[in-house]
Protein backbone atom coordinates (compact mmCIF):
# COMPACT_ATOMS: atom_id res chain seq x y z
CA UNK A 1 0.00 0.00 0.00
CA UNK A 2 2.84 2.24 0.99
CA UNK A 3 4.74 1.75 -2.80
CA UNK A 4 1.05 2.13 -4.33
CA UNK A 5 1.08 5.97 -2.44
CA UNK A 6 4.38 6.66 -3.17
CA UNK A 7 5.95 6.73 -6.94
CA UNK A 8 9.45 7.00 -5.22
CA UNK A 9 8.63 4.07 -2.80
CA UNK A 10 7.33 2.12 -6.07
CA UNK A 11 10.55 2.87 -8.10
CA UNK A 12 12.82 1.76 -5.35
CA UNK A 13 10.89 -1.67 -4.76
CA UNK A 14 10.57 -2.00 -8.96
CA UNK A 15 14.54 -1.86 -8.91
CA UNK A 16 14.71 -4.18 -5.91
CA UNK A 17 12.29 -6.79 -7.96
CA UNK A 18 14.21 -6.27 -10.87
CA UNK A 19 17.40 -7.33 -8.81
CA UNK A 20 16.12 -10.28 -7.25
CA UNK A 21 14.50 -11.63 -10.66
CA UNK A 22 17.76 -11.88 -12.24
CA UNK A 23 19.42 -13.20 -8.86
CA UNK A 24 17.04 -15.63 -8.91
CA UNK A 25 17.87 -16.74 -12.64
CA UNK A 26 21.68 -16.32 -12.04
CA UNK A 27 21.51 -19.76 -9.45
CA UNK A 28 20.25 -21.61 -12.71
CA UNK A 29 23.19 -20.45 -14.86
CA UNK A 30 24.67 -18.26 -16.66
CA UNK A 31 22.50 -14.91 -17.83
CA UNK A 32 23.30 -12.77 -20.55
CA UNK A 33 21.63 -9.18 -20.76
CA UNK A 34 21.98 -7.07 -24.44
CA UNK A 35 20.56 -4.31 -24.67
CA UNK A 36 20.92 -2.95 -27.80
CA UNK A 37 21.22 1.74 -28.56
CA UNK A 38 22.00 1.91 -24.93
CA UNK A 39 23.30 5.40 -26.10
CA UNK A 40 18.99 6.07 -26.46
CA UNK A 41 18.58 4.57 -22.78
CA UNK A 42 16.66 6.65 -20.18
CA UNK A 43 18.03 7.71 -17.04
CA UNK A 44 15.54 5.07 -15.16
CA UNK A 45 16.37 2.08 -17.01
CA UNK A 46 20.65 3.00 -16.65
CA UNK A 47 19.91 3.16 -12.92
CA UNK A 48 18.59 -0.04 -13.14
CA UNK A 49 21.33 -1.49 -15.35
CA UNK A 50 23.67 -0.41 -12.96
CA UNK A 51 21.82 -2.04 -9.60
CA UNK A 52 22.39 -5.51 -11.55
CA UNK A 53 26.10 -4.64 -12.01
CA UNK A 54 26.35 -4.20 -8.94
CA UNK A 55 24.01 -6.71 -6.96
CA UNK A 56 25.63 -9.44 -9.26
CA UNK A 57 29.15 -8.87 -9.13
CA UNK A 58 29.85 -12.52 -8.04
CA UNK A 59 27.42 -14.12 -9.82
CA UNK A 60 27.13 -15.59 -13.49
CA UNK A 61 25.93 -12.32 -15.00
CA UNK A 62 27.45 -10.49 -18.15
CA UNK A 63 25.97 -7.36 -20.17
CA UNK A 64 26.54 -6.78 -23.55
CA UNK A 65 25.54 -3.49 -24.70
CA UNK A 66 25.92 -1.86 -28.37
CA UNK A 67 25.80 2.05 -28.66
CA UNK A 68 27.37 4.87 -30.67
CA UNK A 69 30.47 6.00 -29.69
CA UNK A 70 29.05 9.60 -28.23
CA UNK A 71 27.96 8.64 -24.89
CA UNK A 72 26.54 10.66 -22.43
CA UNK A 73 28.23 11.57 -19.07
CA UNK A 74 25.29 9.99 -17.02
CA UNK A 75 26.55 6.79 -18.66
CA UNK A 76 30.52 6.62 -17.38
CA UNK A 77 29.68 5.10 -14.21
CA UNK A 78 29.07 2.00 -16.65
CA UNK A 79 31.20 2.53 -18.94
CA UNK A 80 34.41 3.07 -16.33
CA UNK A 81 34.00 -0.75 -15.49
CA UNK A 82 33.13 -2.11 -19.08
CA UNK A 83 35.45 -3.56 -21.57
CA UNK A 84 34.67 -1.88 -24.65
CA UNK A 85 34.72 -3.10 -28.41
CA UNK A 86 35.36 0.14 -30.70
CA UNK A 87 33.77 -1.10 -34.45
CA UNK A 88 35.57 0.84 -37.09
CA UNK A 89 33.66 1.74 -40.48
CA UNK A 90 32.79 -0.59 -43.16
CA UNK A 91 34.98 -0.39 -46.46
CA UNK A 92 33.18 0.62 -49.55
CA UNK A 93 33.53 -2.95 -50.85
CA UNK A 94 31.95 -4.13 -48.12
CA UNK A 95 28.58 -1.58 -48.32
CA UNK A 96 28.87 -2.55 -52.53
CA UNK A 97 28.92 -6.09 -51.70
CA UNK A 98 25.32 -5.50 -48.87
CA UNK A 99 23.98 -3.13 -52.11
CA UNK A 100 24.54 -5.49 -54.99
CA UNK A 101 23.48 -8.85 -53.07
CA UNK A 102 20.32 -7.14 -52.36
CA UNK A 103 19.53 -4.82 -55.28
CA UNK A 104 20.40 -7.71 -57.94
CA UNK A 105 23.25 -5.20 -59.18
CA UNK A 106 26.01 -2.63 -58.15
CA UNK A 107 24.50 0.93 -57.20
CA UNK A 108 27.13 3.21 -57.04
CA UNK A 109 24.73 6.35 -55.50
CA UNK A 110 23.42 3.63 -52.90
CA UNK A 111 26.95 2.96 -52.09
CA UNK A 112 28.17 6.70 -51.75
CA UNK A 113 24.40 7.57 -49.79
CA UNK A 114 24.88 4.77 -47.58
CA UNK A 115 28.27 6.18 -45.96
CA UNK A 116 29.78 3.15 -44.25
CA UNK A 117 26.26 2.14 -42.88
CA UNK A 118 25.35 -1.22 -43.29
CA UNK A 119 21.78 -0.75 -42.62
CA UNK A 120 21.56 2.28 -44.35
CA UNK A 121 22.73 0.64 -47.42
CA UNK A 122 20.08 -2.58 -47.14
CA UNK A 123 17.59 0.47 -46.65
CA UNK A 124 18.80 1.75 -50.02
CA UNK A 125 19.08 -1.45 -51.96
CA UNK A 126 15.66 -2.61 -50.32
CA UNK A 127 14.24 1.07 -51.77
CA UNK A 128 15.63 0.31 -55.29
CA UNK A 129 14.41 -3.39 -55.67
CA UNK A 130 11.38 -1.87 -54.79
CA UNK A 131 11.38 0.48 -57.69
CA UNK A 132 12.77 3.37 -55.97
CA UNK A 133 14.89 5.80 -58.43
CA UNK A 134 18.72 5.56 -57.48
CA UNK A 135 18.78 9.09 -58.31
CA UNK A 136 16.71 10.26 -55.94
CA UNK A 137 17.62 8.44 -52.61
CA UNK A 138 16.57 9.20 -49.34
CA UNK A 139 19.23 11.31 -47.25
CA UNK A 140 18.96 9.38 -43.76
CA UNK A 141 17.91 5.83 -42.99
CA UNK A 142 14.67 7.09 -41.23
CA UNK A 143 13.87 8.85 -44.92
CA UNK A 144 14.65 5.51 -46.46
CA UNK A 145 12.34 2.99 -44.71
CA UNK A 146 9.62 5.83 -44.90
CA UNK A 147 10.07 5.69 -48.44
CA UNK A 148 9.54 1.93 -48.67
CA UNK A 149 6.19 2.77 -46.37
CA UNK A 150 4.89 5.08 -48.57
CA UNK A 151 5.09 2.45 -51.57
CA UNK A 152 2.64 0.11 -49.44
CA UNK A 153 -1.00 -0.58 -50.29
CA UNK A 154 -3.60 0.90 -47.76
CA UNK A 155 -4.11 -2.31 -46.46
CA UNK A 156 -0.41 -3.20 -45.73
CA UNK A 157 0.02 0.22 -44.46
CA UNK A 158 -3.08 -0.26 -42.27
CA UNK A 159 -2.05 -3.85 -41.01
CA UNK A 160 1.09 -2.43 -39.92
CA UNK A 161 -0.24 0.34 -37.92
CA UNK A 162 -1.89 -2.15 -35.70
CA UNK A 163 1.04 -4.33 -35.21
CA UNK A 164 2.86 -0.92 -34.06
CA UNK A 165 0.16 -0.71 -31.44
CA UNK A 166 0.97 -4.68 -30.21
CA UNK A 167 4.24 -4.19 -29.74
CA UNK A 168 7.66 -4.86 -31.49
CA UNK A 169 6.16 -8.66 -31.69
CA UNK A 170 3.09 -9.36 -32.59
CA UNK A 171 0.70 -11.78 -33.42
CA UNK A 172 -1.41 -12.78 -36.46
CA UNK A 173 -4.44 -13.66 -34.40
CA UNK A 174 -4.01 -9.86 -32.32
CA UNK A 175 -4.17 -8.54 -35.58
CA UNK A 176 -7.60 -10.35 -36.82
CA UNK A 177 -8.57 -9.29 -33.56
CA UNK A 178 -8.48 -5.61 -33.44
CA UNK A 179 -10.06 -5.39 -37.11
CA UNK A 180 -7.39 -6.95 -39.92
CA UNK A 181 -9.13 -10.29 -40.92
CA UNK A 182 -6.90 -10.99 -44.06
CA UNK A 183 -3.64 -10.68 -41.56
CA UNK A 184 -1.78 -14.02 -42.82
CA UNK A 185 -1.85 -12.83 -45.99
CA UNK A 186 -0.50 -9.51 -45.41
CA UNK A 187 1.79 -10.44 -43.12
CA UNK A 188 3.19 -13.30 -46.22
CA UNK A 189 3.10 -9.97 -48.36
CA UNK A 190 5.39 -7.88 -45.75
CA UNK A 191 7.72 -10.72 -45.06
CA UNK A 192 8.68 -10.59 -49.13
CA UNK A 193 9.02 -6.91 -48.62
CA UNK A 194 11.65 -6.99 -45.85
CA UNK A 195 9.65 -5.31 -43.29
CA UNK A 196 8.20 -8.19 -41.02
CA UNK A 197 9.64 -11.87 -40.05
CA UNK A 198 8.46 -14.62 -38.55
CA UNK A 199 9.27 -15.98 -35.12
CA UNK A 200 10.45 -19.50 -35.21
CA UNK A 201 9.11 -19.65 -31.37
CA UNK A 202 5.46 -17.85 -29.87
CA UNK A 203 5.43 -16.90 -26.36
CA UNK A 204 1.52 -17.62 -26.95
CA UNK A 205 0.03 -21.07 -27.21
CA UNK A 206 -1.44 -21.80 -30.98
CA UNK A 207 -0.65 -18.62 -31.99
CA UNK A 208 1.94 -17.28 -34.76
CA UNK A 209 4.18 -15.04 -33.67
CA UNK A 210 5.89 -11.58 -35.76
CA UNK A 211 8.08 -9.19 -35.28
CA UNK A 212 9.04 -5.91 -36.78
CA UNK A 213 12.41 -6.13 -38.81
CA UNK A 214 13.88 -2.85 -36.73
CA UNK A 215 12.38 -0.80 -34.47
CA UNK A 216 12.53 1.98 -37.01
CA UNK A 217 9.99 0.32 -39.13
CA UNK A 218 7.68 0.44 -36.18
């Protein structure tokens, strides 16, 4: 009742559940957090990050974390006790080969757009194999996958906006639920398109599970 009053009193006990969940799961074995654009992370959830640091010190617990390399100063605490992994840029044959295996053929504008970012360039090469004009190529990777939106029918655009709603997984029979009867079809349609896979596991009974192919298409 006292938590339920008190939002401080119910962040402090949250934390403390937190903690014990994963001690609890650490006595079975080895646990293995990612978290992935941990350079996007709230200041709640790094406060949290760092309680399991530091509650499971001596226990079989390891964090694996991928960010950009412009951190903020709330995260050095974490960072001053991690062993980091810098990831140089891709070479250009690298973002040709990602361009060409996708596109069915070398795109020399993808390549030079894409900058050394590998999912920028599948972006790109997605775009063109979708009819997009290499000429005229989105300047970021959020104006790329909009791009590919916009080329959607009404109903695939409309199917998607309700598996936003879900969640980053979803599920076809959530989907007939809330008002898109013709949802294993679309979904089929998506899949070709890039933009939605399959999960090879559901976390509900009889039902088939989806998720998004990157948050940013959500």
């Amino acid at each position: 009742r006292t938590a339920r009053a008190d939002p401080r009193v119910m962040a402090d006990r949250i934390r403390l559940a937190v903690g014990d969940l994963f001690e609890g799961w650490t006595e079975q074995g080895l646990v293995l957090l990612t978290i992935e654009d941990l350079h996007g992370a709230d200041g709640g959830s790094i406060e949290v990050l760092d309680l399991l640091l530091d509650r499971l010190t001596d226990r079989p617990f390891a964090l694996l974390a991928t960010a950009r390399s412009d951190l903020e100063a709330e995260r050095a605490g974490m960072l001053a006790r991690a062993e980091r992994i810098v990831l140089g840029e891709m070479t250009r044959s690298d973002v040709e080969a990602i361009v060409e295996s996708i596109a069915g053929r070398p795109e020399p504008r993808a390549v030079e757009r894409a900058a050394g970012n590998p999912f920028f360039a599948e972006e790109l090469a997605l775009a063109i194999r979708d009819g997009a004009d290499a000429r005229s190529l989105p300047l970021t990777v959020e104006g790329a996958v909009q791009a590919r939106l916009d080329r959607l029918t009404t109903q695939q655009k409309d199917l998607l906006k309700r598996a936003s709603i879900v969640g980053h997984r979803f599920w076809t029979e959530a989907l007939v639920s809330i008002g898109e009867p013709d949802a294993a079809r679309l979904l089929i349609e998506l899949r070709h398109k890039d933009l939605v896979t399959p999960s090879p596991d559901s976390r509900l009974a009889g039902c088939r599970e989806w998720s998004f192919r990157h948050g940013l298409v959500r």
